[in-house]
ModelCIF file with pLDDT and N, C-alpha, C, O atoms, coordinates in Angstrom:
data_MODEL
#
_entry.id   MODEL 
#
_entity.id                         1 
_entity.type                       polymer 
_entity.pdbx_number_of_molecules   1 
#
_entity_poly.entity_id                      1 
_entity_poly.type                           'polypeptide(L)' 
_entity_poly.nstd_linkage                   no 
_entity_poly.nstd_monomer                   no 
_entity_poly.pdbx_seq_one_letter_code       
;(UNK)(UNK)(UNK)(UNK)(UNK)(UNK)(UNK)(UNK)(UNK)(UNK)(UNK)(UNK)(UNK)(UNK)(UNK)(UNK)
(UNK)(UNK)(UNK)(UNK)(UNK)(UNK)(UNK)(UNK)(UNK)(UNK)(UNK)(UNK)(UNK)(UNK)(UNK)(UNK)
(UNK)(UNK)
;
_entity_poly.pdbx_seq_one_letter_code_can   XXXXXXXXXXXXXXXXXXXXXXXXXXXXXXXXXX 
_entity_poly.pdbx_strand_id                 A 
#
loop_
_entity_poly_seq.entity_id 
_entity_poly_seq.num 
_entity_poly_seq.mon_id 
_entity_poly_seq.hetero 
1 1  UNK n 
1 2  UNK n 
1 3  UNK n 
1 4  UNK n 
1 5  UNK n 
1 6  UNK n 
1 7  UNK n 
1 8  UNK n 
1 9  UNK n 
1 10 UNK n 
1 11 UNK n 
1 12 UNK n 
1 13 UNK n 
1 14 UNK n 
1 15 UNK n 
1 16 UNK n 
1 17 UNK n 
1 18 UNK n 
1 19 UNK n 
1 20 UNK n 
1 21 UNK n 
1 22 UNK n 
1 23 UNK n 
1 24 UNK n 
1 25 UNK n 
1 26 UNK n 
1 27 UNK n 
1 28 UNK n 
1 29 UNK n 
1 30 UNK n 
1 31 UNK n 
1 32 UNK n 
1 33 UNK n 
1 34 UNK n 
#
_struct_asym.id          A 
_struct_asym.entity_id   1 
#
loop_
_ma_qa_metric.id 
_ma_qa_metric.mode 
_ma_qa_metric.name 
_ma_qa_metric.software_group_id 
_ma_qa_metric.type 
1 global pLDDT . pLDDT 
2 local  pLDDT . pLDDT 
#
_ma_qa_metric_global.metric_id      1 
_ma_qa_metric_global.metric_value   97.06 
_ma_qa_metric_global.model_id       1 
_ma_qa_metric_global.ordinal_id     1 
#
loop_
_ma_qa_metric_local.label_asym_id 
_ma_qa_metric_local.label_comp_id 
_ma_qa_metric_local.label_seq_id 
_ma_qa_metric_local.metric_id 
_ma_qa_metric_local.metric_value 
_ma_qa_metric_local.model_id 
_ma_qa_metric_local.ordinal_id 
A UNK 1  2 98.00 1 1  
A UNK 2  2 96.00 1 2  
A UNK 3  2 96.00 1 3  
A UNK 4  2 97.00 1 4  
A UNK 5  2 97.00 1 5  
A UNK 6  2 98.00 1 6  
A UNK 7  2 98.00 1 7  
A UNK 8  2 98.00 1 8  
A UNK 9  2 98.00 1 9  
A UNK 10 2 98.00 1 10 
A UNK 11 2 98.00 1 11 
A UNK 12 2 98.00 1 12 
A UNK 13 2 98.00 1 13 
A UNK 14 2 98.00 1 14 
A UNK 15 2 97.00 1 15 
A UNK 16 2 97.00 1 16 
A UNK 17 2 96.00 1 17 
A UNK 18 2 96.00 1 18 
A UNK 19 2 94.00 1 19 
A UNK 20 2 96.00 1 20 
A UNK 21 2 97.00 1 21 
A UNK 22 2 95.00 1 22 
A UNK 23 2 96.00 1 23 
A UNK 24 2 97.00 1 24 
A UNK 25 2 97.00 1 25 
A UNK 26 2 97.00 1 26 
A UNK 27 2 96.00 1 27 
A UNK 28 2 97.00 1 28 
A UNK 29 2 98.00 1 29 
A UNK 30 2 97.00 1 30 
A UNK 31 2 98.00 1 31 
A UNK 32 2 98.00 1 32 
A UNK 33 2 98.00 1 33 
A UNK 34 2 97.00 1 34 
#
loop_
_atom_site.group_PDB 
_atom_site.id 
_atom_site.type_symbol 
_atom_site.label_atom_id 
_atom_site.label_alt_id 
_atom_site.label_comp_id 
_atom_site.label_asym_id 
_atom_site.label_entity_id 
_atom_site.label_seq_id 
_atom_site.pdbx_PDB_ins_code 
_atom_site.Cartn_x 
_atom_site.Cartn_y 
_atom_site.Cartn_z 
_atom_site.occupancy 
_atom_site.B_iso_or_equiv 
_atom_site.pdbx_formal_charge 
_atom_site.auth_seq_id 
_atom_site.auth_comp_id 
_atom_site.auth_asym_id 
_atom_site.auth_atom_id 
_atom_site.pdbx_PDB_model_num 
ATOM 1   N N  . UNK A 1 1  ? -0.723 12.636 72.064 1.00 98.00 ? 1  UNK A N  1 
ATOM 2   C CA . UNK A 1 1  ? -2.103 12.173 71.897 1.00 98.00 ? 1  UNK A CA 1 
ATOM 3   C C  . UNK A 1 1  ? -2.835 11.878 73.201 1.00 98.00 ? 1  UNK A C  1 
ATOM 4   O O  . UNK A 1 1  ? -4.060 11.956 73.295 1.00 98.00 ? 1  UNK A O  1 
ATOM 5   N N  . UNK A 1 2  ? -1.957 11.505 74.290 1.00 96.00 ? 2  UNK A N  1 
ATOM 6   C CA . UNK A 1 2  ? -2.648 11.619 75.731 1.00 96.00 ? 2  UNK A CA 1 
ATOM 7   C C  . UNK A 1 2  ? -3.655 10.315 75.587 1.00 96.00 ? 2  UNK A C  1 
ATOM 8   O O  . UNK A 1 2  ? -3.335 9.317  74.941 1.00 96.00 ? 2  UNK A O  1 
ATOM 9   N N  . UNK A 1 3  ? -5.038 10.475 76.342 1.00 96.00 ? 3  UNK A N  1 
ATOM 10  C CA . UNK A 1 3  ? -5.705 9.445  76.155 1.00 96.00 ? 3  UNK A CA 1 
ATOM 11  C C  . UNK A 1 3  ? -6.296 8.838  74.875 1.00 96.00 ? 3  UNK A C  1 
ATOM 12  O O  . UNK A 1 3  ? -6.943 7.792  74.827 1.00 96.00 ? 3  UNK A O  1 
ATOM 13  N N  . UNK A 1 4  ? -5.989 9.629  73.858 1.00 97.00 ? 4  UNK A N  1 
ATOM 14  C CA . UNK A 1 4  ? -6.890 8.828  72.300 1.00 97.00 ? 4  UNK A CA 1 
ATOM 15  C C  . UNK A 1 4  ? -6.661 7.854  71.740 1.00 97.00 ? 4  UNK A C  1 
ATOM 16  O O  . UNK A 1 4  ? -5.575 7.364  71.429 1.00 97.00 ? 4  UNK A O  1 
ATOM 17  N N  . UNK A 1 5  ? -7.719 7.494  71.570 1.00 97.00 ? 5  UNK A N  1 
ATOM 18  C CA . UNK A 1 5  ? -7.391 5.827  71.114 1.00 97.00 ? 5  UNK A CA 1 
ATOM 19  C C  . UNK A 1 5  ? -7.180 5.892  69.584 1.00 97.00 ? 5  UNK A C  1 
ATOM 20  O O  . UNK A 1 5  ? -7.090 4.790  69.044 1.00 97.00 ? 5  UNK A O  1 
ATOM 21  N N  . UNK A 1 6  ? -7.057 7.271  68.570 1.00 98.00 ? 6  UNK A N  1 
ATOM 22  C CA . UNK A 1 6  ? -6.759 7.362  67.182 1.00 98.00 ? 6  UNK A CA 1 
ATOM 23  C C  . UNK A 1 6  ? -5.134 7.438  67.305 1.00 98.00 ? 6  UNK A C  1 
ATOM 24  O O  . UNK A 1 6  ? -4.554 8.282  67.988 1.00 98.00 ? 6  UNK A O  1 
ATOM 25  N N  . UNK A 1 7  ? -4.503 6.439  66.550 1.00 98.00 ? 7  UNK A N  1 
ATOM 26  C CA . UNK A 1 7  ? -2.882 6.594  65.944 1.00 98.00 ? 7  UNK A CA 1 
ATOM 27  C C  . UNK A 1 7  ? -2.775 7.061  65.249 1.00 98.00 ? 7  UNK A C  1 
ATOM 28  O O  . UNK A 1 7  ? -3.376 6.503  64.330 1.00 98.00 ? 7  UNK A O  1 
ATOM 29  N N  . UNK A 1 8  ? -2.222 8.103  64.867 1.00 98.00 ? 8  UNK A N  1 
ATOM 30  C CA . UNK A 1 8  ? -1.786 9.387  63.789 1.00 98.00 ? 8  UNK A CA 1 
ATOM 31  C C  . UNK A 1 8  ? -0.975 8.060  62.713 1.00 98.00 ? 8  UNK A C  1 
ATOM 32  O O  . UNK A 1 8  ? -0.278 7.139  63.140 1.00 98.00 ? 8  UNK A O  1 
ATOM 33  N N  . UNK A 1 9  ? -1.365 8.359  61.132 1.00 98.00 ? 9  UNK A N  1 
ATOM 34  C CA . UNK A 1 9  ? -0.734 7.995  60.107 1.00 98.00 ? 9  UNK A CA 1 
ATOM 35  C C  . UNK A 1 9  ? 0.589  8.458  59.677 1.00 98.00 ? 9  UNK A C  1 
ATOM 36  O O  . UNK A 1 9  ? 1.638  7.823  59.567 1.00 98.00 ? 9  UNK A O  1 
ATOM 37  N N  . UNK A 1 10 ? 0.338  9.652  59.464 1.00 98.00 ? 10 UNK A N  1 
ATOM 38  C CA . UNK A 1 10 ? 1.165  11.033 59.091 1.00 98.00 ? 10 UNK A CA 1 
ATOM 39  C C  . UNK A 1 10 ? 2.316  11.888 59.944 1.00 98.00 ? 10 UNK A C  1 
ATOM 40  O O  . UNK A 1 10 ? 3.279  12.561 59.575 1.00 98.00 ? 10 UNK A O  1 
ATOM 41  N N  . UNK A 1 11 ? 1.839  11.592 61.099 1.00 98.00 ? 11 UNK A N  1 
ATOM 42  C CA . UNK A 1 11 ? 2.577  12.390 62.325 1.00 98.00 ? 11 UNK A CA 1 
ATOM 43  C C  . UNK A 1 11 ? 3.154  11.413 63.080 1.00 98.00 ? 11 UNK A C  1 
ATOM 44  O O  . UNK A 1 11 ? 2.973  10.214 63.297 1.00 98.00 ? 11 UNK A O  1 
ATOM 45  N N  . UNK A 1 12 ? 4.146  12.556 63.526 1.00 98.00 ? 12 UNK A N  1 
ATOM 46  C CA . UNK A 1 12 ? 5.144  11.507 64.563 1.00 98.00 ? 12 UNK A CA 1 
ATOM 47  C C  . UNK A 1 12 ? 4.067  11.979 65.877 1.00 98.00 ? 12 UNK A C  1 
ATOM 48  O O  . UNK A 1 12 ? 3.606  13.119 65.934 1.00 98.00 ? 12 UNK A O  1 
ATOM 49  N N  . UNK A 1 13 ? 3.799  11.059 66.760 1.00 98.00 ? 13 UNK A N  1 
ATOM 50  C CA . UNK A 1 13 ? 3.105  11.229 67.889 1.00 98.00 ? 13 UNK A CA 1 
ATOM 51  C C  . UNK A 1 13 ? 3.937  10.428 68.826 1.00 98.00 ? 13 UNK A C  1 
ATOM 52  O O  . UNK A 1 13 ? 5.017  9.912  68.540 1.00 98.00 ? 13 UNK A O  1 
ATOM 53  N N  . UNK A 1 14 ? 3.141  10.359 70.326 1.00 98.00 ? 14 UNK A N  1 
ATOM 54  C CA . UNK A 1 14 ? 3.745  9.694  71.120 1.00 98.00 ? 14 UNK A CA 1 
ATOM 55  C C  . UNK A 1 14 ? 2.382  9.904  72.542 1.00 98.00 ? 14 UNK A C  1 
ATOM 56  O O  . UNK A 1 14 ? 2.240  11.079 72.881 1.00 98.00 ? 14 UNK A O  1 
ATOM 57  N N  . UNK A 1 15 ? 1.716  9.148  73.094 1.00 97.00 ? 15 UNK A N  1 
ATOM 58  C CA . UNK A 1 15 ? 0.638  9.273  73.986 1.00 97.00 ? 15 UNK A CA 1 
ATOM 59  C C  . UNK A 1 15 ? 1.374  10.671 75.024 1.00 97.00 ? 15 UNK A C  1 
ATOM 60  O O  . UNK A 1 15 ? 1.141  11.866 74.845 1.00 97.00 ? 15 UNK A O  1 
ATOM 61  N N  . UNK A 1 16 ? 1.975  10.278 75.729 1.00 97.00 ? 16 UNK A N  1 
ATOM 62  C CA . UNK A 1 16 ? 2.673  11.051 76.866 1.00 97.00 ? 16 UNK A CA 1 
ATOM 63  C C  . UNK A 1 16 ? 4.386  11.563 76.241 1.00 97.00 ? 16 UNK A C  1 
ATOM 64  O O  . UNK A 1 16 ? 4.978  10.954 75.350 1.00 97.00 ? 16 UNK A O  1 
ATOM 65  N N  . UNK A 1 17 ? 4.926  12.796 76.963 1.00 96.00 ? 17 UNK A N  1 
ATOM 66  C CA . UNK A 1 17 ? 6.217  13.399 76.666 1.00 96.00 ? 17 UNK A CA 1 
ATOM 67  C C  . UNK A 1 17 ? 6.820  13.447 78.025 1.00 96.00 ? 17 UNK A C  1 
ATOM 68  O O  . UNK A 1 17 ? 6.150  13.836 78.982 1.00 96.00 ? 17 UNK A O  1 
ATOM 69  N N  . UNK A 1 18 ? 7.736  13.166 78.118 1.00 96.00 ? 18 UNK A N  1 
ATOM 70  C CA . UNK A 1 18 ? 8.630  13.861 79.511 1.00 96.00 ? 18 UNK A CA 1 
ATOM 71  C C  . UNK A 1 18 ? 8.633  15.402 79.907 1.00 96.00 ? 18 UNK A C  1 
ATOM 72  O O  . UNK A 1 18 ? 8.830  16.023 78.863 1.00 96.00 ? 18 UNK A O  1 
ATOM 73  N N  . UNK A 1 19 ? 8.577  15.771 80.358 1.00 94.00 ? 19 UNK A N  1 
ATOM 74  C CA . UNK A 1 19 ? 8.257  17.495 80.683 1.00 94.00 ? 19 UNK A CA 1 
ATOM 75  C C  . UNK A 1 19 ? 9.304  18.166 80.181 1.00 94.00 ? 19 UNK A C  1 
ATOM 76  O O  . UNK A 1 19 ? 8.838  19.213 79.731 1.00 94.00 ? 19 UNK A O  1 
ATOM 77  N N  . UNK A 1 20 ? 10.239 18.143 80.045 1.00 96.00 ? 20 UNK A N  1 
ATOM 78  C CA . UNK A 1 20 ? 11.193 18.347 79.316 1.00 96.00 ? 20 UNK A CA 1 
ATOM 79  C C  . UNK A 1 20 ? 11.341 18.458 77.920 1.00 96.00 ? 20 UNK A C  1 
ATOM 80  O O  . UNK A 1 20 ? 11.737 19.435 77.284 1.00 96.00 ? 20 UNK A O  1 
ATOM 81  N N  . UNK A 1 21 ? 11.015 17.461 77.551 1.00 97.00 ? 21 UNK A N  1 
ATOM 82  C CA . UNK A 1 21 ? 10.914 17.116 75.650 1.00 97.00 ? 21 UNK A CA 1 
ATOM 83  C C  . UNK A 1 21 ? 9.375  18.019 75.422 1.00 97.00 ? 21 UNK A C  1 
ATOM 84  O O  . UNK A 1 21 ? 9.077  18.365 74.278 1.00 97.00 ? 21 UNK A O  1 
ATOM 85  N N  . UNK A 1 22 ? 8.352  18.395 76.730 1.00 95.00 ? 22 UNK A N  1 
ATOM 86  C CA . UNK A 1 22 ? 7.312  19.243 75.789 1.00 95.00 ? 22 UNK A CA 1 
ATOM 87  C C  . UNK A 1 22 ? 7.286  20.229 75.844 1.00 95.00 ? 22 UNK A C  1 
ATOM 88  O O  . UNK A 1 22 ? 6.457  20.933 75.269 1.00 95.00 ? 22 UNK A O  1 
ATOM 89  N N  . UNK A 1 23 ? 8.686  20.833 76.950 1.00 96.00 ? 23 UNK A N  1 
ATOM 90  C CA . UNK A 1 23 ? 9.179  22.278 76.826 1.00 96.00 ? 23 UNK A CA 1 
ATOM 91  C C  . UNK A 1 23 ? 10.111 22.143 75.121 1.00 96.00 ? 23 UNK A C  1 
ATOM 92  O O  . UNK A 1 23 ? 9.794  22.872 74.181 1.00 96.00 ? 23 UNK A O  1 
ATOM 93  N N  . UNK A 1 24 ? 10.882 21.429 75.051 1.00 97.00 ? 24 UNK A N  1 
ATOM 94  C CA . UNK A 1 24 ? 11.445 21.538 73.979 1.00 97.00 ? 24 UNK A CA 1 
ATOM 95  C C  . UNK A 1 24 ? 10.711 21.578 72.493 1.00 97.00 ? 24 UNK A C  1 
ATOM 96  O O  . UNK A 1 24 ? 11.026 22.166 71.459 1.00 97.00 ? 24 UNK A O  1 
ATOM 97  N N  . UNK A 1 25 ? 9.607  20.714 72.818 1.00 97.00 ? 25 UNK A N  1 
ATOM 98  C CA . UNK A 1 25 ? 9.121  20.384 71.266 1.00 97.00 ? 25 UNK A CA 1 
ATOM 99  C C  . UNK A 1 25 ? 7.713  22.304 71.138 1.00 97.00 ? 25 UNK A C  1 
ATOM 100 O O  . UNK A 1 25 ? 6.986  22.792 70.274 1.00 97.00 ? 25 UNK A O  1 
ATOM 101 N N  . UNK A 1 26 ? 7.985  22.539 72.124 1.00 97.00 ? 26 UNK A N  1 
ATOM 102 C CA . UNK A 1 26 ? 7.188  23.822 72.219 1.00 97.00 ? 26 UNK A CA 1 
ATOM 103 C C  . UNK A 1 26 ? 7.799  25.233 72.194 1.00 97.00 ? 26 UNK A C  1 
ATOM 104 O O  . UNK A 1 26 ? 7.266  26.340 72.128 1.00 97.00 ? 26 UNK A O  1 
ATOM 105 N N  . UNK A 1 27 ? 8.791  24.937 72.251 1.00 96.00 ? 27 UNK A N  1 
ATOM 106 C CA . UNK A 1 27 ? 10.013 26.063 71.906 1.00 96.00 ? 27 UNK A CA 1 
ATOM 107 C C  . UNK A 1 27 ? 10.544 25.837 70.303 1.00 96.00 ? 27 UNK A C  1 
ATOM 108 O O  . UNK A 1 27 ? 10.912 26.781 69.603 1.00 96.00 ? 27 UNK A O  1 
ATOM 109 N N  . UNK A 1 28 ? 10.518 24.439 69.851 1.00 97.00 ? 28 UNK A N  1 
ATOM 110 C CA . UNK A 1 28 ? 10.789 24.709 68.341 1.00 97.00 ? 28 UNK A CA 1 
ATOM 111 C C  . UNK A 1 28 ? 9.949  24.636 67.794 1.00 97.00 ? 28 UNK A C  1 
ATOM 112 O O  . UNK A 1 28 ? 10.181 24.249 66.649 1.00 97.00 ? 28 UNK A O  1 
ATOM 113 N N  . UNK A 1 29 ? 8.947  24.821 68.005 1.00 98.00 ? 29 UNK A N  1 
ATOM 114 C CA . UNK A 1 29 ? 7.309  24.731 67.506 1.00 98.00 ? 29 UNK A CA 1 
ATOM 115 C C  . UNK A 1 29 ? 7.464  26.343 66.694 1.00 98.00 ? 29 UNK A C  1 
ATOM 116 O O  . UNK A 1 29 ? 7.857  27.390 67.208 1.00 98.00 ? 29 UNK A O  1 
ATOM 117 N N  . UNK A 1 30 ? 6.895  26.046 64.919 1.00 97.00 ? 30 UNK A N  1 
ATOM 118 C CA . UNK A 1 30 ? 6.773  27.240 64.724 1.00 97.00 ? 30 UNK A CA 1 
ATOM 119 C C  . UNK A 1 30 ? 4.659  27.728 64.978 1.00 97.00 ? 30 UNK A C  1 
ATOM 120 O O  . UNK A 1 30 ? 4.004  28.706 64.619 1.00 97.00 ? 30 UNK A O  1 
ATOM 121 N N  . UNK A 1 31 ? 4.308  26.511 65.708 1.00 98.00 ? 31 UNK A N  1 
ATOM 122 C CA . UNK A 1 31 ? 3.065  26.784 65.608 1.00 98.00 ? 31 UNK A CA 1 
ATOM 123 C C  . UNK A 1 31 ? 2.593  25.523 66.992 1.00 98.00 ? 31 UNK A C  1 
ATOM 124 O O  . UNK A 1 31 ? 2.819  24.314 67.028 1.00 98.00 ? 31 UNK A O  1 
ATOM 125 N N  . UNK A 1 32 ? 2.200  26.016 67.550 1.00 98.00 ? 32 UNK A N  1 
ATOM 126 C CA . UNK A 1 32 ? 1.803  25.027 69.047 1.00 98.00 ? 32 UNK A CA 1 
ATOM 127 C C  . UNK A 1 32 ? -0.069 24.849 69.286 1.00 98.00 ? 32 UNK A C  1 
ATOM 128 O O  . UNK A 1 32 ? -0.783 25.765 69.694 1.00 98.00 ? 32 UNK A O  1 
ATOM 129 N N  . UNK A 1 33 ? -0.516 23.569 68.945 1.00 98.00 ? 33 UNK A N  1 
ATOM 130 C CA . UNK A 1 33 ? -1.762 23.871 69.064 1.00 98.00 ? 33 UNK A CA 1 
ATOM 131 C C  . UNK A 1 33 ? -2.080 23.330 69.865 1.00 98.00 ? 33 UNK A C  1 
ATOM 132 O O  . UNK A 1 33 ? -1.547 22.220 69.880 1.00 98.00 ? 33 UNK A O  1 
ATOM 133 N N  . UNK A 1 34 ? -3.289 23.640 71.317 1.00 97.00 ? 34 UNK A N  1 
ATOM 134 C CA . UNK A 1 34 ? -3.656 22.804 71.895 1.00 97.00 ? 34 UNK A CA 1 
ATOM 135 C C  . UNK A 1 34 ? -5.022 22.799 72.549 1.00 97.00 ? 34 UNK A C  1 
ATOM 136 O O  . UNK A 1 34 ? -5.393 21.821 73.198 1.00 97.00 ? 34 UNK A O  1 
#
């Protein structure tokens, strides 16, 4: 979510990822939006 001040209900979120975990979560992504 980066800077937004909306908290997802529904979704697992997290403001910031380690560079690592957003290579990963983008490799099992069957759909990557950004």
């Amino acid at each position: 979510t980066g800077f937004s001040t909306y908290e997802p209900k529904h979704c697992k979120w997290s403001k910031l990822f380690p560079y690592s975990e957003m290579e990963k979560n983008i490799a099992d992504a069957r759909v990557v939006i950004t």
